[in-house]
C-alpha atoms as a PDB file:
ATOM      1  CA  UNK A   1      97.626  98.627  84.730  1.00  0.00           C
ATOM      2  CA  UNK A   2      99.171  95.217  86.050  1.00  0.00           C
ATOM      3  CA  UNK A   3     102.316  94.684  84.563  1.00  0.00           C
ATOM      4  CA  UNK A   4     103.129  91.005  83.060  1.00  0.00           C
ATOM      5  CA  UNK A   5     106.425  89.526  83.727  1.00  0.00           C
ATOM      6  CA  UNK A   6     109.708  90.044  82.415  1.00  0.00           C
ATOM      7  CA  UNK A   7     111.805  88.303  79.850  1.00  0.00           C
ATOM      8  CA  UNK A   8     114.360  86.306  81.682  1.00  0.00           C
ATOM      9  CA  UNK A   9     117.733  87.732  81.747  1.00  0.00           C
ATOM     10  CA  UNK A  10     119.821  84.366  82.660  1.00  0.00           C
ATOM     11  CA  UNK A  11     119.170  80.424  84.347  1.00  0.00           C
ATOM     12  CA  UNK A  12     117.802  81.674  87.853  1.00  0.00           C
ATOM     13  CA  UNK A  13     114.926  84.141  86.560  1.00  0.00           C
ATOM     14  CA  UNK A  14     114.274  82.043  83.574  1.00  0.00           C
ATOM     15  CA  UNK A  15     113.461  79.064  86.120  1.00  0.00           C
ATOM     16  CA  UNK A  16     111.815  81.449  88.249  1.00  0.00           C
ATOM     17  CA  UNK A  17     108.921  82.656  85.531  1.00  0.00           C
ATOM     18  CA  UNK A  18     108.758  79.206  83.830  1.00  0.00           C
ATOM     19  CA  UNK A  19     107.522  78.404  87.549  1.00  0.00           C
ATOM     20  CA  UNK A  20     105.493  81.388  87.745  1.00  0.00           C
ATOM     21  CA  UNK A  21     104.193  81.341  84.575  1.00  0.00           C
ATOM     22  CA  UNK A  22     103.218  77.310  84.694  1.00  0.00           C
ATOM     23  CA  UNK A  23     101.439  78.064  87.892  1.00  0.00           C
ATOM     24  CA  UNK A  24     102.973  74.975  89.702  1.00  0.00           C
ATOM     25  CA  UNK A  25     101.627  74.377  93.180  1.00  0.00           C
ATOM     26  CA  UNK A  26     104.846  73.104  94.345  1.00  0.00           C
ATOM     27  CA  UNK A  27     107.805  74.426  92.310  1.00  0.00           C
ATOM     28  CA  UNK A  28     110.569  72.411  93.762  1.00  0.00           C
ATOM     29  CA  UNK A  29     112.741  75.304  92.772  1.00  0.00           C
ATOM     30  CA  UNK A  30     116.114  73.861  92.974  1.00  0.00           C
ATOM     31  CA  UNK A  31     118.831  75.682  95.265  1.00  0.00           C
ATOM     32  CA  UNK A  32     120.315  78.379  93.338  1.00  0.00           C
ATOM     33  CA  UNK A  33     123.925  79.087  92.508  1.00  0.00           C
ATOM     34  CA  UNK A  34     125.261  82.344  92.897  1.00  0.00           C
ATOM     35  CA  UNK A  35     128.259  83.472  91.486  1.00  0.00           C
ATOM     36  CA  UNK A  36     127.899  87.502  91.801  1.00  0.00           C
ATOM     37  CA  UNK A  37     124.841  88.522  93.429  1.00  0.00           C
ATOM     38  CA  UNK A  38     124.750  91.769  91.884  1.00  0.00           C
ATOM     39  CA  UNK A  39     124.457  90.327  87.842  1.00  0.00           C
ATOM     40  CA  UNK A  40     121.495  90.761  86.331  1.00  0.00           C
ATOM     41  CA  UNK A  41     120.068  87.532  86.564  1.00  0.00           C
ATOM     42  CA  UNK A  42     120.148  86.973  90.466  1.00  0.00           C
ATOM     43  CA  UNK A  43     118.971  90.919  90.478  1.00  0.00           C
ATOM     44  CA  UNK A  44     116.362  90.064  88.252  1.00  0.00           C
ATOM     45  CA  UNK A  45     114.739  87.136  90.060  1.00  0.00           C
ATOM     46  CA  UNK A  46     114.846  88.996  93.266  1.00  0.00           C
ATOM     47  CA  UNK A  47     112.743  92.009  91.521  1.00  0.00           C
ATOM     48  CA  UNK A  48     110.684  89.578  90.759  1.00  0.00           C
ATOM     49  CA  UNK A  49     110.218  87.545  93.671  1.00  0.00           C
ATOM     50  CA  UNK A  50     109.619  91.209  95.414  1.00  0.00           C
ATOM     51  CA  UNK A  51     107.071  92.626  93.246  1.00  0.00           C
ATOM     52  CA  UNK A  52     104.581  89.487  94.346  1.00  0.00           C
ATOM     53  CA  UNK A  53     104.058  91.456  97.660  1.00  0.00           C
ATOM     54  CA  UNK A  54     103.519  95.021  95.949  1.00  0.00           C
ATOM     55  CA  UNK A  55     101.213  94.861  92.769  1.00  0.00           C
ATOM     56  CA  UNK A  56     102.116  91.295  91.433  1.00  0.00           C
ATOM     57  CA  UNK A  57     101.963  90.441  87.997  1.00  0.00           C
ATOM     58  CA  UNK A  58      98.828  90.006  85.691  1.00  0.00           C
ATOM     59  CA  UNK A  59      99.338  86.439  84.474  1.00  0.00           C
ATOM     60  CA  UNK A  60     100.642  85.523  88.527  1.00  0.00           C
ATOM     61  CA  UNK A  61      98.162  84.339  90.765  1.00  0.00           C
ATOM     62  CA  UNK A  62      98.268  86.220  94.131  1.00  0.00           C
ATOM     63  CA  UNK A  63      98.833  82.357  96.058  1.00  0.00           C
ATOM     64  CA  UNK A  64     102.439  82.721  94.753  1.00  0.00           C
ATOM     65  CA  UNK A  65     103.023  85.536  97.042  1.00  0.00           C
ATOM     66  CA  UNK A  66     103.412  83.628 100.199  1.00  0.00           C
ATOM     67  CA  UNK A  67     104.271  80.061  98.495  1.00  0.00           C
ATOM     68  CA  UNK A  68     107.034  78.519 101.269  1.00  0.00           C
ATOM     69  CA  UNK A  69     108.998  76.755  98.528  1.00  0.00           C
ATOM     70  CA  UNK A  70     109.122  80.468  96.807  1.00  0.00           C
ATOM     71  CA  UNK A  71     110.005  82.287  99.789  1.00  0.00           C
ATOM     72  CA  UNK A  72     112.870  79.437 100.225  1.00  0.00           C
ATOM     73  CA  UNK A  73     114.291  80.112  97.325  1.00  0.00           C
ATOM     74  CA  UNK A  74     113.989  83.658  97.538  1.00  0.00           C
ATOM     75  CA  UNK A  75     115.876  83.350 101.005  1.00  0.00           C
ATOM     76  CA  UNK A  76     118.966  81.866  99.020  1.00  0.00           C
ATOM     77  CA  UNK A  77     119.375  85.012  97.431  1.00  0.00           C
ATOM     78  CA  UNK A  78     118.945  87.310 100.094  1.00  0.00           C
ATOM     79  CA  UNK A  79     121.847  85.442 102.118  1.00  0.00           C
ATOM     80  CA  UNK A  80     124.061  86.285  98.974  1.00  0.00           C
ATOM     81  CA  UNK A  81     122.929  89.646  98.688  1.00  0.00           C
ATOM     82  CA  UNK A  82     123.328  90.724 102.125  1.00  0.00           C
ATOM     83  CA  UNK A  83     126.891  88.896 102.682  1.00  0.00           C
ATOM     84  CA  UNK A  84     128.220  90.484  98.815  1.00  0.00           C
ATOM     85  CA  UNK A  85     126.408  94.074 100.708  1.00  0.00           C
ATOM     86  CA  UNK A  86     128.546  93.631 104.119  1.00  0.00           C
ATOM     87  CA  UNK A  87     131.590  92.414 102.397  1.00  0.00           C
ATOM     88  CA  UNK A  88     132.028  96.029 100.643  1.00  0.00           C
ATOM     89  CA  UNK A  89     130.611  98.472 102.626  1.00  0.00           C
ATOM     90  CA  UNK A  90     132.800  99.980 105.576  1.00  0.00           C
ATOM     91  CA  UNK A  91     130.251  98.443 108.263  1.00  0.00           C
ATOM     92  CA  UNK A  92     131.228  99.868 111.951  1.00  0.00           C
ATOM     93  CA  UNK A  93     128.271 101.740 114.744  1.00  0.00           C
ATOM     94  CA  UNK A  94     129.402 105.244 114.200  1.00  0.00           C
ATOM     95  CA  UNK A  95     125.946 106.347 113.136  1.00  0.00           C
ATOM     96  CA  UNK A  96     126.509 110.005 113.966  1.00  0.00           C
ATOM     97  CA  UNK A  97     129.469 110.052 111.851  1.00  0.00           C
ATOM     98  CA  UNK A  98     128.156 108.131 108.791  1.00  0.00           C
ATOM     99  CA  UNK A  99     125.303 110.346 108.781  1.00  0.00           C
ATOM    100  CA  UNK A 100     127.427 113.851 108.996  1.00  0.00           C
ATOM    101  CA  UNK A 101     128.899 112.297 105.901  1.00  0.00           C
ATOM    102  CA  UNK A 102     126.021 112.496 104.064  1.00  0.00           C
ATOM    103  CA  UNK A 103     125.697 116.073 104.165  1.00  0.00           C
ATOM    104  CA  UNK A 104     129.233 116.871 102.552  1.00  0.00           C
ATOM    105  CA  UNK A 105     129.383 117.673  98.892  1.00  0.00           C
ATOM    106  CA  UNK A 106     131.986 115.576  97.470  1.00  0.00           C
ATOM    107  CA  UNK A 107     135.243 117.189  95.627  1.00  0.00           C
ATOM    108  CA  UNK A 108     135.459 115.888  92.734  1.00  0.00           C
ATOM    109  CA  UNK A 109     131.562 116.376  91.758  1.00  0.00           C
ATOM    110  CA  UNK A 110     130.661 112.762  90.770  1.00  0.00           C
ATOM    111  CA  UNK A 111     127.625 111.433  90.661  1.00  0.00           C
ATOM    112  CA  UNK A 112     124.166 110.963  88.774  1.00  0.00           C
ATOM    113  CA  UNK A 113     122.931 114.788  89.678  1.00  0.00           C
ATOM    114  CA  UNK A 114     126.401 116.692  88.948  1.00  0.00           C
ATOM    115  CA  UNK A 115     126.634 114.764  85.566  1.00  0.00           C
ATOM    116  CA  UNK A 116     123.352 115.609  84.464  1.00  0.00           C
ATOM    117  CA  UNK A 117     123.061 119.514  85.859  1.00  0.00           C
ATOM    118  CA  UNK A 118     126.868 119.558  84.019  1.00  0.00           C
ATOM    119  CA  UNK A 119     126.282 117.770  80.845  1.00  0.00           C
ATOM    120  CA  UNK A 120     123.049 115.582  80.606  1.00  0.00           C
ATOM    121  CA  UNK A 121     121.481 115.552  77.245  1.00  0.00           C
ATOM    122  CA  UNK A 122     117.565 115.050  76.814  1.00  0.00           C
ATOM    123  CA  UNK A 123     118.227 111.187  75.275  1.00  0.00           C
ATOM    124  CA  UNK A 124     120.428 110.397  78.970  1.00  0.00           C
ATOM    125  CA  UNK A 125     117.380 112.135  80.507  1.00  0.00           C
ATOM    126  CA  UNK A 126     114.783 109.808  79.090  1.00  0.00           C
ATOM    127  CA  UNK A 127     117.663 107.236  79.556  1.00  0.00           C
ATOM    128  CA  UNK A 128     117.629 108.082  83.353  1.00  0.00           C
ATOM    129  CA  UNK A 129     113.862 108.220  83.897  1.00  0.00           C
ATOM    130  CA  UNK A 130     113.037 104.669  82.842  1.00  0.00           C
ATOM    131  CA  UNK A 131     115.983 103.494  85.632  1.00  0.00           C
ATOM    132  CA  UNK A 132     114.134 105.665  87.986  1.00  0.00           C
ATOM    133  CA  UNK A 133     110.702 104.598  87.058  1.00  0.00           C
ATOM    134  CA  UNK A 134     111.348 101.064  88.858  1.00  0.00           C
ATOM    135  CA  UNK A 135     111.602 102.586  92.031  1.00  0.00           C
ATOM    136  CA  UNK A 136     109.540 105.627  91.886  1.00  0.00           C
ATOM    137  CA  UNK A 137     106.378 104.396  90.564  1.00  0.00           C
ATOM    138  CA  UNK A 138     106.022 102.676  94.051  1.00  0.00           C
ATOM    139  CA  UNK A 139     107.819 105.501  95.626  1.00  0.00           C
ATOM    140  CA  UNK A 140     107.560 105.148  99.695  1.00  0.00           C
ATOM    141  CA  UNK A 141     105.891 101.845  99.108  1.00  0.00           C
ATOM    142  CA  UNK A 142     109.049  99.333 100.155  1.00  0.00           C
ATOM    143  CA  UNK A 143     109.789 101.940 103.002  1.00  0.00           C
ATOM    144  CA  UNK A 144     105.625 101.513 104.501  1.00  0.00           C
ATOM    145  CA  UNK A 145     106.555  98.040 105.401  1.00  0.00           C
ATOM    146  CA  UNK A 146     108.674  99.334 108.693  1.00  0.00           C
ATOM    147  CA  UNK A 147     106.240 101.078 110.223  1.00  0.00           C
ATOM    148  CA  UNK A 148     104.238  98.169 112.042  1.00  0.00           C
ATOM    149  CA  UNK A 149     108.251  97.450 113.043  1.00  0.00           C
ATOM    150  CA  UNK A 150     108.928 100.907 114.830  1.00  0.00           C
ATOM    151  CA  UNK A 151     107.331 102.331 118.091  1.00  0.00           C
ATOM    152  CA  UNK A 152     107.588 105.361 119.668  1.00  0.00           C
ATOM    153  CA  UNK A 153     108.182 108.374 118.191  1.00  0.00           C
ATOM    154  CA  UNK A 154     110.502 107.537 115.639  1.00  0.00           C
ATOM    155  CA  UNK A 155     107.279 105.590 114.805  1.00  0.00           C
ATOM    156  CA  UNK A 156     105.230 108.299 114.671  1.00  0.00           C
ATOM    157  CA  UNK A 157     107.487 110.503 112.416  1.00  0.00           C
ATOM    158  CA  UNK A 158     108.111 107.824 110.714  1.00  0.00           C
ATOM    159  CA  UNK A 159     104.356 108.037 109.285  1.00  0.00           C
ATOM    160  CA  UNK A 160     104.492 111.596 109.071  1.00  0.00           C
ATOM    161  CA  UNK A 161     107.356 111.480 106.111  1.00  0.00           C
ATOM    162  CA  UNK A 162     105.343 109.121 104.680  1.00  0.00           C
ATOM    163  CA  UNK A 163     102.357 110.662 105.000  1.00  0.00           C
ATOM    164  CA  UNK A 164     103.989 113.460 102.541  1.00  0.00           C
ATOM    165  CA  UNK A 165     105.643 110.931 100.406  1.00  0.00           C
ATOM    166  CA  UNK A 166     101.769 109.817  99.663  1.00  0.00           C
ATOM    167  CA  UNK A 167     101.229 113.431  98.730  1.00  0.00           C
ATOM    168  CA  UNK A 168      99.446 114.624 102.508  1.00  0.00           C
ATOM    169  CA  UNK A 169      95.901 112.484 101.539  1.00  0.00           C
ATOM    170  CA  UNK A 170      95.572 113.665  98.018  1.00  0.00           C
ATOM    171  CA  UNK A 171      95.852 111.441  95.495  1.00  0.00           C
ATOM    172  CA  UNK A 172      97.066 113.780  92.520  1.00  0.00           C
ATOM    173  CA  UNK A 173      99.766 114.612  94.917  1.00  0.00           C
ATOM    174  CA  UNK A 174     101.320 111.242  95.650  1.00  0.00           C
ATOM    175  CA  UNK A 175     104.849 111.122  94.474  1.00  0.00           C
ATOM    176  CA  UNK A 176     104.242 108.108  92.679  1.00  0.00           C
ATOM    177  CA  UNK A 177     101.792 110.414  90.530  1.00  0.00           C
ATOM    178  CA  UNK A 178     103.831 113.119  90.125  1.00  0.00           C
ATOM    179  CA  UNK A 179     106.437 110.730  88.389  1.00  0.00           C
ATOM    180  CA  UNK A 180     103.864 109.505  86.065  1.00  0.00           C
ATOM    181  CA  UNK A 181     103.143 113.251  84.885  1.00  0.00           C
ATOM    182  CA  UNK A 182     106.777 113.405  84.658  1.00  0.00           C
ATOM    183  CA  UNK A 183     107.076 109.913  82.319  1.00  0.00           C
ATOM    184  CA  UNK A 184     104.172 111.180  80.618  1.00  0.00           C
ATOM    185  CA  UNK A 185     105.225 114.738  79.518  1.00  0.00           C
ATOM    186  CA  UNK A 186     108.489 113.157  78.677  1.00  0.00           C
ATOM    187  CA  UNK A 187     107.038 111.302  75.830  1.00  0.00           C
ATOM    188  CA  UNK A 188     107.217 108.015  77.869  1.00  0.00           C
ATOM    189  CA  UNK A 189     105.014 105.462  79.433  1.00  0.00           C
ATOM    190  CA  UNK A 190     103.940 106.309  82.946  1.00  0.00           C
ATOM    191  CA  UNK A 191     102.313 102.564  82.948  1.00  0.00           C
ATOM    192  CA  UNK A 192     103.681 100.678  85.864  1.00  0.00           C
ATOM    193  CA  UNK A 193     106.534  98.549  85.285  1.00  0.00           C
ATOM    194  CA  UNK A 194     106.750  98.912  81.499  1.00  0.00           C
ATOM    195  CA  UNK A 195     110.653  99.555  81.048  1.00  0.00           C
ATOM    196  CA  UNK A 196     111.541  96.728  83.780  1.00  0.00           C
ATOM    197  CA  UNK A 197     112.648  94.430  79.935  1.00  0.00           C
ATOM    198  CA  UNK A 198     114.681  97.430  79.713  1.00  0.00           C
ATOM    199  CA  UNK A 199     116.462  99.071  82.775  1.00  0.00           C
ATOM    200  CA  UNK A 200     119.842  97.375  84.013  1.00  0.00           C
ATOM    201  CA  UNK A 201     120.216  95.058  86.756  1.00  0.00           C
ATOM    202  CA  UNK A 202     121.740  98.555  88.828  1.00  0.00           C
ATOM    203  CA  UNK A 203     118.557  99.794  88.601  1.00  0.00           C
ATOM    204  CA  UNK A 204     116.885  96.302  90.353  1.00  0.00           C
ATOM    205  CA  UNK A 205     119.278  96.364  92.473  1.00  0.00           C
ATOM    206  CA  UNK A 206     118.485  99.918  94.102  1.00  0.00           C
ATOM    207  CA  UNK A 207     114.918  99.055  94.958  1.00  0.00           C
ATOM    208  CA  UNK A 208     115.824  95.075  95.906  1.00  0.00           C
ATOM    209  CA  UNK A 209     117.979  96.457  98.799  1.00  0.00           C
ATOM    210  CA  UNK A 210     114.330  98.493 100.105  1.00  0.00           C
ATOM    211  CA  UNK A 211     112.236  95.719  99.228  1.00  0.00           C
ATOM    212  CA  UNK A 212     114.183  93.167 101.738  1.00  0.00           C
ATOM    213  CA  UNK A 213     115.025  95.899 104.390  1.00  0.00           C
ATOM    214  CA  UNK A 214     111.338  96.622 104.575  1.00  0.00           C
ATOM    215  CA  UNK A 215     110.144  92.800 104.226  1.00  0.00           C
ATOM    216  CA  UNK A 216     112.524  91.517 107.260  1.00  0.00           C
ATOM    217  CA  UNK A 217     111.726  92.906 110.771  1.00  0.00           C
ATOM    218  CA  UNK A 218     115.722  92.323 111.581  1.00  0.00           C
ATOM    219  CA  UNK A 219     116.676  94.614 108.817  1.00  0.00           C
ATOM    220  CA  UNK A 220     114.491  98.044 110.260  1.00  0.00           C
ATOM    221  CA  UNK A 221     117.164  99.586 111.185  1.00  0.00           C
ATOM    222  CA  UNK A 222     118.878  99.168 107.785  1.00  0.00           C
ATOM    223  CA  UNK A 223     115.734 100.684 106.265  1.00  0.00           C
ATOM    224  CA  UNK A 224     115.620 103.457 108.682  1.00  0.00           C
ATOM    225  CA  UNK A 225     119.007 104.118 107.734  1.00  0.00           C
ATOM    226  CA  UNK A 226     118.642 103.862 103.787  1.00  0.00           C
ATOM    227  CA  UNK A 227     115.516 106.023 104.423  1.00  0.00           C
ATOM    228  CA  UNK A 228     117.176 108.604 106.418  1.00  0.00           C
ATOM    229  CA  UNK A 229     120.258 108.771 103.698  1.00  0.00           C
ATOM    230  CA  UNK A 230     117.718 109.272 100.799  1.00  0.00           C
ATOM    231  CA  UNK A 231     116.314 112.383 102.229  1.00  0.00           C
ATOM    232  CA  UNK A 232     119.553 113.916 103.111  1.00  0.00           C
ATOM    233  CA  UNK A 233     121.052 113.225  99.947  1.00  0.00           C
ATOM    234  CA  UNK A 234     117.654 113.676  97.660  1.00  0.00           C
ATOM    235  CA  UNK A 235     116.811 117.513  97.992  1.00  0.00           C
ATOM    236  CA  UNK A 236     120.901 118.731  96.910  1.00  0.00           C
ATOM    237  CA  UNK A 237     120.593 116.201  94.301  1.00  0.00           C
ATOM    238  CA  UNK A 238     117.292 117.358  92.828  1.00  0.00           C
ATOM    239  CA  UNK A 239     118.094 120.907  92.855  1.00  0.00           C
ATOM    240  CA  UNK A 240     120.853 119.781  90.516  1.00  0.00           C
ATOM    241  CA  UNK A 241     118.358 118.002  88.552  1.00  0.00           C
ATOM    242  CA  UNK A 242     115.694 121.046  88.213  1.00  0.00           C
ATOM    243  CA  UNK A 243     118.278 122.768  87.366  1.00  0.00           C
ATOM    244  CA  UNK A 244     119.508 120.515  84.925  1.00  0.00           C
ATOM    245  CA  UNK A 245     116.015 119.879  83.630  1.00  0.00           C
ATOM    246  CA  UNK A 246     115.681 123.768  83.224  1.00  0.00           C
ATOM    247  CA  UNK A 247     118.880 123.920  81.294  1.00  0.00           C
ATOM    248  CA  UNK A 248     117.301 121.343  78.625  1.00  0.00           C
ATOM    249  CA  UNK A 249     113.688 123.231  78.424  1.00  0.00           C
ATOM    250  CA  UNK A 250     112.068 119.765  79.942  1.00  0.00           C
ATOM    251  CA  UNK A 251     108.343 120.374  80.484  1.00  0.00           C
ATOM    252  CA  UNK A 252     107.014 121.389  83.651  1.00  0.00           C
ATOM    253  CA  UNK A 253     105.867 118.394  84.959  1.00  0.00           C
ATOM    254  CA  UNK A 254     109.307 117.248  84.833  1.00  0.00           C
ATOM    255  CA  UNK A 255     110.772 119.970  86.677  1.00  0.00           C
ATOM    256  CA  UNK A 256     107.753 119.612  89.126  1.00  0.00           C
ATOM    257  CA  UNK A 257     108.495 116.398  90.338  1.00  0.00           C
ATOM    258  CA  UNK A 258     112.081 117.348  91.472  1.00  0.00           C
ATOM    259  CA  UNK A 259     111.358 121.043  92.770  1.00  0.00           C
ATOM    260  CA  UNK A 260     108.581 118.793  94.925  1.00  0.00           C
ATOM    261  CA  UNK A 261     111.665 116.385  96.408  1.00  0.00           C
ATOM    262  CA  UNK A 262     113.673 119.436  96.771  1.00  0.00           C
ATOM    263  CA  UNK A 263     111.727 121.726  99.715  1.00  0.00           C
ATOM    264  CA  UNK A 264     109.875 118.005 100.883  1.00  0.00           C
ATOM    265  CA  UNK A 265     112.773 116.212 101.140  1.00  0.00           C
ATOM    266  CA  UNK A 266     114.714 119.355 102.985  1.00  0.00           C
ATOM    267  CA  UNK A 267     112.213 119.022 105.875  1.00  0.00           C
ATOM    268  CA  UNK A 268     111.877 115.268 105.955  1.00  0.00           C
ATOM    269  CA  UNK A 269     115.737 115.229 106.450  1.00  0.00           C
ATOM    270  CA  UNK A 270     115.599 116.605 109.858  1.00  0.00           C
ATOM    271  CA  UNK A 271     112.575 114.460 111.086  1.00  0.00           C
ATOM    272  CA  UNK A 272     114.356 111.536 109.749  1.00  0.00           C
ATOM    273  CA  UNK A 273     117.637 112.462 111.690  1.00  0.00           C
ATOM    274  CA  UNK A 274     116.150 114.093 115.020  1.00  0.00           C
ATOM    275  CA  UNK A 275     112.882 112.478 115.383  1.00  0.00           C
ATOM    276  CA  UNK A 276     113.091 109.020 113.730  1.00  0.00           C
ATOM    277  CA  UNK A 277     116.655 107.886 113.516  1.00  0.00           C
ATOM    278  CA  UNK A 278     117.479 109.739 117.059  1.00  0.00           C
ATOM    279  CA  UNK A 279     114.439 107.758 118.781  1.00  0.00           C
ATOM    280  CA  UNK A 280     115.163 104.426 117.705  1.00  0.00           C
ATOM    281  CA  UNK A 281     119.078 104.251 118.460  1.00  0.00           C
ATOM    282  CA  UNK A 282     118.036 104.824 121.933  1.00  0.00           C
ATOM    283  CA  UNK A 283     115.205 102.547 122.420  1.00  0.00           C
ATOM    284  CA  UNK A 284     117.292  99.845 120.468  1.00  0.00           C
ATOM    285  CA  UNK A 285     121.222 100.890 120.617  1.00  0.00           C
ATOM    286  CA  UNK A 286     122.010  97.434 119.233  1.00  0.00           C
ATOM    287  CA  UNK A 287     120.630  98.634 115.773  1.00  0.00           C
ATOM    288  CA  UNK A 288     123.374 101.085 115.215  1.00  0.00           C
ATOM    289  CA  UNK A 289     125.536  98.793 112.960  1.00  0.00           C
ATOM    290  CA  UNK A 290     122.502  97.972 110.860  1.00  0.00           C
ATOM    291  CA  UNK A 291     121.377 101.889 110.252  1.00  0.00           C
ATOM    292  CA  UNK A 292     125.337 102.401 109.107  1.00  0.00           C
ATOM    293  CA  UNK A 293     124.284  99.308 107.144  1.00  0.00           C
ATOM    294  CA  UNK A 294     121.704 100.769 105.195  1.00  0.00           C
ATOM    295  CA  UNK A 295     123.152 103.885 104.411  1.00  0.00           C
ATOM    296  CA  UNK A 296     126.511 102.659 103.392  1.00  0.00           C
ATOM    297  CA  UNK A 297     124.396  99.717 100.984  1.00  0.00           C
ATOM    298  CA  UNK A 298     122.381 102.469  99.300  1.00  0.00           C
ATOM    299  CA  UNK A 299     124.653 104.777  99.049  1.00  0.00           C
ATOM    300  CA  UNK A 300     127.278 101.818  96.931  1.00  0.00           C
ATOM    301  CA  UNK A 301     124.424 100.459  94.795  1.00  0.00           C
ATOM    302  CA  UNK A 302     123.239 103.928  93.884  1.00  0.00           C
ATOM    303  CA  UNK A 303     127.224 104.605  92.761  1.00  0.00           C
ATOM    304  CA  UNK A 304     126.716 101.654  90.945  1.00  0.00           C
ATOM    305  CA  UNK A 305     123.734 103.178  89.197  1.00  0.00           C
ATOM    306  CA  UNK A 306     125.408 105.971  88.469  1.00  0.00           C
ATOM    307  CA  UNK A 307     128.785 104.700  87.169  1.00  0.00           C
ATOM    308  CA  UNK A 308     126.904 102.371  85.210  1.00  0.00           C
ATOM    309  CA  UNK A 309     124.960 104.235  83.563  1.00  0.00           C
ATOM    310  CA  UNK A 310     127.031 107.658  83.014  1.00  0.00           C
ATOM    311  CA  UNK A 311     129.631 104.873  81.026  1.00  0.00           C
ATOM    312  CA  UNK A 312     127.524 103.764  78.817  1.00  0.00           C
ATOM    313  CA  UNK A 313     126.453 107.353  77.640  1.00  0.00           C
ATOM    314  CA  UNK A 314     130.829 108.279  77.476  1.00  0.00           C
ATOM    315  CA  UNK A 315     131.047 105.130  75.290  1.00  0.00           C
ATOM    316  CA  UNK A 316     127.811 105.640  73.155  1.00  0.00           C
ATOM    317  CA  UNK A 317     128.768 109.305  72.165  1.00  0.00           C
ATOM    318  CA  UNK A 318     132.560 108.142  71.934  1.00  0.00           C
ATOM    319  CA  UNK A 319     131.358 105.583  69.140  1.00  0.00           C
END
């Protein structure tokens, strides 16, 4: 099912889908002002601007997708995003060291995963899935963009994580699928887009970063870097969740779709790392900066995510 589009959550993506929604030929979308390029609005009209290039929307026609005055004003908020993204992560080419990072388990225990295998209750499960749902629904699809981008081997690997991200050629097996079982055994719609009215802008955010890393040829390396951080990070994480899952007698199609991400995602971490990542700092050295790039962004928006979201659940029990 096509989703329609959302309701506006401020001036820039309430000008946006009046546009949309009108159908204008030639929006003369005026040049936007930013303030924070991480509130919900600007976050907001980038998901939206994005999604015309995966499934669209039902009352969009598909022209909109490549409209020049759109992709203008799109552009605008790229800039921001990508200058407010550099501004706070660390930056640097130390990709061996960045990377090494990844595979430390922090001290204090923060995060999405440790909260919910700790302490998670069923209602910040269910809370947690919708935020999820805008990126895994389409899981691997932002990421499919690089590969006419690579060459090579780290090409060629490249296709073969993503060849088991689309479930190895069977269609029950995509991961995409599996999350709908999951949404659906949870009691929840497994209907694309459906809780994009109600996730926050943290959770736009997350995919927005994928969406322009795999639209723009200059930002590969960033995605190779994002891509490679996910699958290091993703199998410790989800054998928190299965276990946390298990602890709250979810149903089995829950726990399936993380047990999956933990012995995939195990594997895909050292193809990323040896066979991807490895091959394409030494065809093109002069990517370094933007792999450290990607992981850094990611790994800041998903703390976002995560901070966002566990202190809203503190201050809803604390009420």
């Amino acid at each position: 099912m096509t989703a329609i589009l959302p309701s506006p959550r401020g001036p820039l993506s309430e000008q946006l889908i009046d546009v949309l929604q009108n159908d204008r030929s030639n929006p003369k979308l005026p040049r936007p002002i930013i303030d924070d390029p991480l509130d919900e609005d600007v976050q907001l009209a980038l998901y939206t601007c994005y999604e015309l290039h995966y499934r669209g929307f039902a009352d969009v026609t598909a022209d909109w997708e490549w409209n020049p005055d759109l992709l203008r004003w799109r552009a605008y908020l790229e800039v921001e995003f990508r200058r407010f993204l550099r501004s706070v992560t660390s930056g640097g080419d130390d990709v061996e060291r960045t990377i090494d990072q990844l595979t430390l388990v922090p001290a204090e225990e923060v995060g999405m995963s440790f909260h919910m295998q700790r302490q998670g209750t069923w209602d910040q499960m269910l809370d947690l899935f919708k935020a999820r749902s805008m990126y895994h629904l389409k899981e691997a699809d932002p990421h499919a963009w690089s590969i006419p981008r690579l060459t090579g081997q780290a090409k060629a690997a490249f296709v073969a994580v993503e060849f088991d991200e689309y479930g190895g050629g069977r269609g029950e097996r995509m991961h995409s699928v599996l999350f709908g079982d999951l949404m659906e055994a949870a009691g929840l719609s497994r209907d694309y887009l459906y809780y994009l009215d109600d996730v926050p802008g943290q959770a736009l955010s997350n995919v927005n970063f994928m969406s322009m890393c795999g639209l723009h040829r200059g930002l590969r390396g960033a995605m190779v870097g994002l891509f490679t951080a996910g699958e290091i990070v993703n199998a410790p994480s989800s054998r928190r969740m299965v276990e946390a899952l298990t602890r709250l007698g979810a149903p089995s199609e829950c726990i399936r779709f993380y047990a999956e991400h933990v012995e995939a995602d195990a594997m895909h971490e050292q193809v990323m790392r040896n066979d991807v990542l490895r091959d394409l700092i030494e065809r093109e050295p002069e990517l370094r900066r933007d792999v450290v790039f990607g992981v850094e962004s990611a790994g800041y928006l998903e703390s976002r995510l995560a901070t966002h979201l566990i202190e809203r659940w503190e201050s809803t029990a604390a009420a």
